[in-house]
C-alpha atoms as a PDB file:
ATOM      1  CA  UNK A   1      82.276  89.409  93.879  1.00  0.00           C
ATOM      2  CA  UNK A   2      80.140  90.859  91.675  1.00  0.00           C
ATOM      3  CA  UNK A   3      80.650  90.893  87.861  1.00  0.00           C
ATOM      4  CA  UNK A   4      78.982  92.893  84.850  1.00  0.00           C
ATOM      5  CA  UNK A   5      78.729  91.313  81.425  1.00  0.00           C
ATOM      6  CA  UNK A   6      78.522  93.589  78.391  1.00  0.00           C
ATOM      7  CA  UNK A   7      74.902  93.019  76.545  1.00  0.00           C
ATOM      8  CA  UNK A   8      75.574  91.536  73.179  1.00  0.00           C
ATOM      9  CA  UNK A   9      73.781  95.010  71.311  1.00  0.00           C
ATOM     10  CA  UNK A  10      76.201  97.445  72.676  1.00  0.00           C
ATOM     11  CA  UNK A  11      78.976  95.085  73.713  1.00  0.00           C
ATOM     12  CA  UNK A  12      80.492  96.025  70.089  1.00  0.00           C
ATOM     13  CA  UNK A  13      80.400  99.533  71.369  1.00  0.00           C
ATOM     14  CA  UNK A  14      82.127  99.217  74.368  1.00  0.00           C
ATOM     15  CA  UNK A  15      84.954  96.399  72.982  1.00  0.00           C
ATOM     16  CA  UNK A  16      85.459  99.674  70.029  1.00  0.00           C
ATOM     17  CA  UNK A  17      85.984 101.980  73.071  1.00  0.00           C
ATOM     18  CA  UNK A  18      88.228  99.268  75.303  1.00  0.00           C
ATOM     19  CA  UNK A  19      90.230  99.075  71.973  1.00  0.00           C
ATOM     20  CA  UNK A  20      91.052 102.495  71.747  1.00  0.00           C
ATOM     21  CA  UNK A  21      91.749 102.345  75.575  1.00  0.00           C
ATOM     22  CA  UNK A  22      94.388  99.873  74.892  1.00  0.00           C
ATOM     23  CA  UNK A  23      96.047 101.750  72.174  1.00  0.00           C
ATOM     24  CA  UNK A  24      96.971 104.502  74.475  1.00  0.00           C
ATOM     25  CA  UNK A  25      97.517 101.982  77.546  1.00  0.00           C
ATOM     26  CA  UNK A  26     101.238 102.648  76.678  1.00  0.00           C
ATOM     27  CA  UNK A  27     101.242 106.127  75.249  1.00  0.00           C
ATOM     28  CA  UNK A  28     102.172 109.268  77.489  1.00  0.00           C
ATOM     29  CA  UNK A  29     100.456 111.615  80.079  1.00  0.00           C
ATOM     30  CA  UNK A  30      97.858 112.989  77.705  1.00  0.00           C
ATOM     31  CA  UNK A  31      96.968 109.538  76.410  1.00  0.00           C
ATOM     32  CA  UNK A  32      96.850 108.539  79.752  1.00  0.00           C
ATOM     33  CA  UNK A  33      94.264 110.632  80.351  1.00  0.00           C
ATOM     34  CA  UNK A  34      92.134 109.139  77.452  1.00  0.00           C
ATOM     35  CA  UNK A  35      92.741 105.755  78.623  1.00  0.00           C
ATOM     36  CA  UNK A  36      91.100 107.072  82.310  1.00  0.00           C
ATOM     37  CA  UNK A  37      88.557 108.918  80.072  1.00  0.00           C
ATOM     38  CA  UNK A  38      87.558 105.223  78.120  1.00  0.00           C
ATOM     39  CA  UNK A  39      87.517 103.362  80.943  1.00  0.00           C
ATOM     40  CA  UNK A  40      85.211 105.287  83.295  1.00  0.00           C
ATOM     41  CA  UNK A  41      83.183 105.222  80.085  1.00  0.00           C
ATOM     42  CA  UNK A  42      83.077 101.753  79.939  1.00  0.00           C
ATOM     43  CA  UNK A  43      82.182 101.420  83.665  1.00  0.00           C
ATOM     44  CA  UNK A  44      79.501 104.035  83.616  1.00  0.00           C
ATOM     45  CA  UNK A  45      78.171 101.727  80.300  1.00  0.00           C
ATOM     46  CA  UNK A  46      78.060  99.094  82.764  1.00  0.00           C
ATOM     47  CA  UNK A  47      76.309 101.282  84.990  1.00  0.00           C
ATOM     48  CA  UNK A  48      78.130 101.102  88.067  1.00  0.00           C
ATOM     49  CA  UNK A  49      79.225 103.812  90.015  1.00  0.00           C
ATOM     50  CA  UNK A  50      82.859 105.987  89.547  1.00  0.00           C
ATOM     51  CA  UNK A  51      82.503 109.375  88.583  1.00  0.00           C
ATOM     52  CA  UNK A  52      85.265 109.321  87.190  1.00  0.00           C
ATOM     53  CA  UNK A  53      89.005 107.165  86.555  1.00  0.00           C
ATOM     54  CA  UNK A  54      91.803 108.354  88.455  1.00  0.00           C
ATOM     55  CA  UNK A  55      94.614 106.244  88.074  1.00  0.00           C
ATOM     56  CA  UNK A  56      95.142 102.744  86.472  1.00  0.00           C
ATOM     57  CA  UNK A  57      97.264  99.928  86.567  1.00  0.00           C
ATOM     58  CA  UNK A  58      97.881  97.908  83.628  1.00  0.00           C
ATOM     59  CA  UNK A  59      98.250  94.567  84.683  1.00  0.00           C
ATOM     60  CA  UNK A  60      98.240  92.534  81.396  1.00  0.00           C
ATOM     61  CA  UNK A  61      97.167  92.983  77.741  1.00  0.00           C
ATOM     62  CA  UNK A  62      93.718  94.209  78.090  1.00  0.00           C
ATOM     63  CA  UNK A  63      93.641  93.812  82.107  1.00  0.00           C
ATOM     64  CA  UNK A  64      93.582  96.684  83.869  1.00  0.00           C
ATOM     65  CA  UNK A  65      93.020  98.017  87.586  1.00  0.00           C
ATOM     66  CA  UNK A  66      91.354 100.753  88.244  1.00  0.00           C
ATOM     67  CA  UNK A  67      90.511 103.395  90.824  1.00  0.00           C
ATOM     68  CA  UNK A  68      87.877 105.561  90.897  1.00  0.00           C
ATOM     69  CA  UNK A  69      87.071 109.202  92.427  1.00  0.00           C
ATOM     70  CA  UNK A  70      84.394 107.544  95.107  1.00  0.00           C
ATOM     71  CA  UNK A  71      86.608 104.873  95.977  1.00  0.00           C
ATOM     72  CA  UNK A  72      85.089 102.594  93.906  1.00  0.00           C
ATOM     73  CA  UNK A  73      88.235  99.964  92.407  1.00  0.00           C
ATOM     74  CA  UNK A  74      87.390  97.592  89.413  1.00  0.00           C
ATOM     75  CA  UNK A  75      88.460  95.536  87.125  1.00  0.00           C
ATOM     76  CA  UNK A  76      87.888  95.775  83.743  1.00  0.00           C
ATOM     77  CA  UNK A  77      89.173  93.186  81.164  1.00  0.00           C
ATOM     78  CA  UNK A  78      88.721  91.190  77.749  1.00  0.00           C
ATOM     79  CA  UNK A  79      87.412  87.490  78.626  1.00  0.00           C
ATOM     80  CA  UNK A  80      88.171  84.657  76.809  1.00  0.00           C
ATOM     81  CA  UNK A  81      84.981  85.217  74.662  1.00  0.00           C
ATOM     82  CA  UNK A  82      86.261  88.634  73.956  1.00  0.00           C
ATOM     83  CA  UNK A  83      83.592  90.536  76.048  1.00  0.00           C
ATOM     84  CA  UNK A  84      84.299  93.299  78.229  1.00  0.00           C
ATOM     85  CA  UNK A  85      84.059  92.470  81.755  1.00  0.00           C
ATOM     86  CA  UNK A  86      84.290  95.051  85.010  1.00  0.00           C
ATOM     87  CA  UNK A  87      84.526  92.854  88.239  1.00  0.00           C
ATOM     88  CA  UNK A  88      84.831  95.425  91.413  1.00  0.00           C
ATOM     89  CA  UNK A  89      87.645  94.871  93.222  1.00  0.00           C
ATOM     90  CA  UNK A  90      88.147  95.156  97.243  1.00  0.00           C
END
C-alpha cells in the first residue's frame, strides 16, 4: 500500500481545503460536486494521478472513498495527527 503524507508547509493548505470538503460532505448535488472538486484537489496536491473525482463514499467523519476518472480509487482521510492522508485503494 502506498501512502502520501501532506508536507508540513502546505499541509495547512490542503487540511483548509479537506475542511471545506467536509462541510459539504452532507450538503446536496451541487455541493456534492464541490466536495469531488476538493478532493481531486487534494489528490492532485499529493501528486498522484485522477483527473478528476467521480463519485465518493463517505465512510466516517473525515474518511472518505474515492473514485477517480482513470480508475484510480483512494483514500483520503484526517490521521490522528490531523494530517491529510490519501492511501490508494485496490
Amino acid at each position: 500500500m502506498h501512502t502520501h503524507t501532506v508536507a508540513v508547509a502546505p499541509s495547512l493548505f490542503v487540511l483548509a481545503l479537506f475542511e471545506l470538503a467536509l462541510l459539504a460532505a452532507p450538503s446536496f448535488a451541487a455541493d456534492d460536486e464541490a466536495l469531488k472538486k476538493d478532493l481531486t484537489a487534494v489528490i492532485a496536491l499529493q501528486g498522484l494521478p485522477c483527473g478528476e473525482v467521480v463519485a465518493v463514499t463517505v465512510q466516517a467523519e473525515r474518511d472518505f472513498a474515492v473514485t477517480c476518472k482513470d480508475a484510480n480509487k483512494y483514500r483520503v482521510y484526517l490521521n490522528d495527527a490531523g494530517r491529510v492522508v490519501v492511501d490508494k485503494r485496490k
